[in-house]
N, C-alpha and C. Protein backbone atom coordinates (compact mmCIF):
# COMPACT_ATOMS: atom_id res chain seq x y z
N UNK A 1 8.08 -14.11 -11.67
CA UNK A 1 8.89 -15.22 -12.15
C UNK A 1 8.63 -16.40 -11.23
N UNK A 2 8.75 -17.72 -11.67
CA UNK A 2 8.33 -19.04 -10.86
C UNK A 2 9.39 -18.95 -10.35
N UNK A 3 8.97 -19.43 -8.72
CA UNK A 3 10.55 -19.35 -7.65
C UNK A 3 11.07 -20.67 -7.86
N UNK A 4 10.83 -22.02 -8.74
CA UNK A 4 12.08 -22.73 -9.37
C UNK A 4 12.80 -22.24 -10.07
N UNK A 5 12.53 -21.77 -11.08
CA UNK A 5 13.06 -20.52 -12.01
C UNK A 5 14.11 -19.76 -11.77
N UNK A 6 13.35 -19.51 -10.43
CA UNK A 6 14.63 -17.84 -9.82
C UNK A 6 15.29 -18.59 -9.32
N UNK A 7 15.08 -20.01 -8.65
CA UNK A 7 16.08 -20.41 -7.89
C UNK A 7 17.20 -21.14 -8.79
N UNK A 8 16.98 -21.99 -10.09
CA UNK A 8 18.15 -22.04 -11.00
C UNK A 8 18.70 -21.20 -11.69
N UNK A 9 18.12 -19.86 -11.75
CA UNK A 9 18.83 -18.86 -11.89
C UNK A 9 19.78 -18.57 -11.09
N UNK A 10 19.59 -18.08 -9.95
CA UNK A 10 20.30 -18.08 -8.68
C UNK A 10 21.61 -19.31 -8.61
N UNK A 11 21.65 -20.16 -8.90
CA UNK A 11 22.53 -21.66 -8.59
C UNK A 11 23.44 -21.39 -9.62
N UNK A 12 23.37 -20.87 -10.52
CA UNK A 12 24.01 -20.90 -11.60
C UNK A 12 25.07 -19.27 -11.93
N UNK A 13 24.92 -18.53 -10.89
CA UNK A 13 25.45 -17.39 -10.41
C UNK A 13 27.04 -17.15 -8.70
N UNK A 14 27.98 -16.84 -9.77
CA UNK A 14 28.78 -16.53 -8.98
C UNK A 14 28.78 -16.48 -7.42
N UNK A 15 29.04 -17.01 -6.11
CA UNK A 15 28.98 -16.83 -4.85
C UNK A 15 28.70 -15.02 -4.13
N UNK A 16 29.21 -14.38 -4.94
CA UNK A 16 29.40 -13.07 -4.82
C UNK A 16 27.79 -12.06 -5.56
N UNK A 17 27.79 -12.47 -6.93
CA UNK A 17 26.35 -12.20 -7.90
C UNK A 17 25.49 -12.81 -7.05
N UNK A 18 25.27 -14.04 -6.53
CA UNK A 18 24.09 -14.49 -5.93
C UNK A 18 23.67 -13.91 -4.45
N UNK A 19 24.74 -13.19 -3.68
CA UNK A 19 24.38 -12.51 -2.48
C UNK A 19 23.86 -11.32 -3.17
N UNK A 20 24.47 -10.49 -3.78
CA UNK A 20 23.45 -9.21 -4.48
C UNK A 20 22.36 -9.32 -5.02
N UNK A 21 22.03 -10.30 -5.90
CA UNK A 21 20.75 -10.75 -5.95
C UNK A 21 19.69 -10.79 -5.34
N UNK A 22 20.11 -11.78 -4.22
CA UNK A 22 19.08 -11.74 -3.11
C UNK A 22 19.23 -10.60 -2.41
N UNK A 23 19.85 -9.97 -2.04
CA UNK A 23 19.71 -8.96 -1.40
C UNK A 23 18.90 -7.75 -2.29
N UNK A 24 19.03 -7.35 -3.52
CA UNK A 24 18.16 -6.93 -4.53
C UNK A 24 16.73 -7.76 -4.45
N UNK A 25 16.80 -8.51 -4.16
CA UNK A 25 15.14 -9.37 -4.11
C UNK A 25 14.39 -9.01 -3.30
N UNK A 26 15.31 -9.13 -1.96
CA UNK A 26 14.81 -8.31 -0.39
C UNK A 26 14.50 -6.96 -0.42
N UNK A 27 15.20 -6.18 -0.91
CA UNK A 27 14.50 -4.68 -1.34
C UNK A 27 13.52 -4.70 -1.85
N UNK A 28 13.19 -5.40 -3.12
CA UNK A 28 12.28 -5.08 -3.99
C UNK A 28 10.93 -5.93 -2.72
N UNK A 29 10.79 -6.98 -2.19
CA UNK A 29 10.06 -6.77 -1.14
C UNK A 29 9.93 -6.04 -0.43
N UNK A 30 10.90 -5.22 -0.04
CA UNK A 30 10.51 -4.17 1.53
C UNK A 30 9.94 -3.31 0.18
N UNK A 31 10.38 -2.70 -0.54
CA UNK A 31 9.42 -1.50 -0.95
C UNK A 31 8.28 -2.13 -1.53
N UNK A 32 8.07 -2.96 -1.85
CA UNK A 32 6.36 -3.66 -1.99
C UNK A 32 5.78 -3.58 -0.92
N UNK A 33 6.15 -4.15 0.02
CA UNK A 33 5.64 -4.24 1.19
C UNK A 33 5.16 -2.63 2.05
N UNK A 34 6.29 -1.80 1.86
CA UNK A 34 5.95 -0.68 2.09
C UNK A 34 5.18 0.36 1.36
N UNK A 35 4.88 0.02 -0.16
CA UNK A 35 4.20 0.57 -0.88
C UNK A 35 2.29 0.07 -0.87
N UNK A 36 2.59 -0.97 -0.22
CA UNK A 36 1.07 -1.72 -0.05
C UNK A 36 0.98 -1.01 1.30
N UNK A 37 1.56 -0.70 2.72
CA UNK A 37 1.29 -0.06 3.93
C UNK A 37 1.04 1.02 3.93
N UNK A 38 1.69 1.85 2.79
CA UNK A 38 1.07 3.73 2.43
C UNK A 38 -0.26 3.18 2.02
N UNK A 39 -0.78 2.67 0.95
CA UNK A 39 -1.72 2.48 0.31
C UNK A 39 -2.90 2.20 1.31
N UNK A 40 -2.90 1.24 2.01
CA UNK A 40 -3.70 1.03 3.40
C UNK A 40 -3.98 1.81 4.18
N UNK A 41 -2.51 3.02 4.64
CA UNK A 41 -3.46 3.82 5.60
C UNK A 41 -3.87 4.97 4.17
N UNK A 42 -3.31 5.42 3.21
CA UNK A 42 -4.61 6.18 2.63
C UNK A 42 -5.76 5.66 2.29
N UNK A 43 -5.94 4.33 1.80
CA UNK A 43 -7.71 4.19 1.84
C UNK A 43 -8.48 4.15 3.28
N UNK A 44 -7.35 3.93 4.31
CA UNK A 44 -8.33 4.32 5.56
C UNK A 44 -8.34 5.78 5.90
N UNK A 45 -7.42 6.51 5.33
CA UNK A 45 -8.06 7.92 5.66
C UNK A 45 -9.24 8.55 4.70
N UNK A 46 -8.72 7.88 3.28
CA UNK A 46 -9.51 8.54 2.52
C UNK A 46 -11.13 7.95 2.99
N UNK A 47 -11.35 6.59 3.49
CA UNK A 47 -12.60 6.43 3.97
C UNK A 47 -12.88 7.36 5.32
N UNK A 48 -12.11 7.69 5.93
CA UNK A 48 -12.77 8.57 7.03
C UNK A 48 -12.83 9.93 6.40
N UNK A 49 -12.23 10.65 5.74
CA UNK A 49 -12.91 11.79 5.16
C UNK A 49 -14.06 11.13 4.65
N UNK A 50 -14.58 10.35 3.56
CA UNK A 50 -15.78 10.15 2.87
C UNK A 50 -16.76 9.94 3.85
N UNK A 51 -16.34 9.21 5.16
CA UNK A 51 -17.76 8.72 6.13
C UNK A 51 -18.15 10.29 6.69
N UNK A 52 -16.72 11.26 6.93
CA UNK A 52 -16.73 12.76 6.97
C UNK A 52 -18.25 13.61 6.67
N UNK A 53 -17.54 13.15 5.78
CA UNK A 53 -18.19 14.40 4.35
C UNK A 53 -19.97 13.86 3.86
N UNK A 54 -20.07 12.60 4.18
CA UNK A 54 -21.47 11.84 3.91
C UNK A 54 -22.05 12.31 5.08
N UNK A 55 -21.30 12.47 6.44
CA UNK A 55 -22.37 13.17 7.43
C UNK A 55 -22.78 14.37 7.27
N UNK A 56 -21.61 15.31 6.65
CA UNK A 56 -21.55 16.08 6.87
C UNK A 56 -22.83 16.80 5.04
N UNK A 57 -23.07 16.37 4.44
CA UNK A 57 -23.71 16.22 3.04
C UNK A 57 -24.91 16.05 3.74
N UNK A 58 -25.66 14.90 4.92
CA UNK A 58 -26.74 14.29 5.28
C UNK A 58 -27.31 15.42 6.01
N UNK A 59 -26.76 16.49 6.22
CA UNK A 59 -27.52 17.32 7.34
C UNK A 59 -28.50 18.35 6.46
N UNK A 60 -29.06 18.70 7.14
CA UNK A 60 -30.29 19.75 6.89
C UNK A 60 -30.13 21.33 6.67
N UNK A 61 -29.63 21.83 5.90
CA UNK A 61 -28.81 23.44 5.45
C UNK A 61 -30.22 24.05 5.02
N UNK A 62 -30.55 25.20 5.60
CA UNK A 62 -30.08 25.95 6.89
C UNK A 62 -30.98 24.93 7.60
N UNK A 63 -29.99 25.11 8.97
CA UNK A 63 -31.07 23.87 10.22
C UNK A 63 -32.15 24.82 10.46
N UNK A 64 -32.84 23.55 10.74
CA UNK A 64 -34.27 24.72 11.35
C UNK A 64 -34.26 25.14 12.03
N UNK A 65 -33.61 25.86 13.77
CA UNK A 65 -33.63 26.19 14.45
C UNK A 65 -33.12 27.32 13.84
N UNK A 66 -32.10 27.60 12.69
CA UNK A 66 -31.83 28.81 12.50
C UNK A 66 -33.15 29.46 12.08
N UNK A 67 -34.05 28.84 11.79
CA UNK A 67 -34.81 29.76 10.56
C UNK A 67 -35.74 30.69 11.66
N UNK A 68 -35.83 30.47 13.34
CA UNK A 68 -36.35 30.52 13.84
C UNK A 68 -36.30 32.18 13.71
């Protein structure tokens, strides 16, 4: 929603409705905010398993020293 918008929305709301509001606004940021910070560290884990697993894919089965 355009924040002129929300904000004559807001002006036009009870002293009491307009503190819950915003305070409902502020939540819905913290869990955005916190839903974008899970998301971040799983694509950084999920990239360290993949850089993992690409080394671990790159190697030479059976090594040659076994074949000895």
């Amino acid at each position: 929603m355009n924040e002129d918008r929300l904000t004559v929305r807001l002006a036009t709301l009870s002293e009491h409705d307009r503190y819950v509001a915003q305070a409902q606004i502020a939540r819905a940021e913290a869990i955005a905010d916190a839903v974008v910070a899970v998301a971040g560290w799983i694509r950084k884990q999920w990239n360290a398993v993949r850089a993992s697993a690409h080394g671990y894919n790159a190697r030479q089965w059976p090594h040659p020293q076994a074949l000895r």
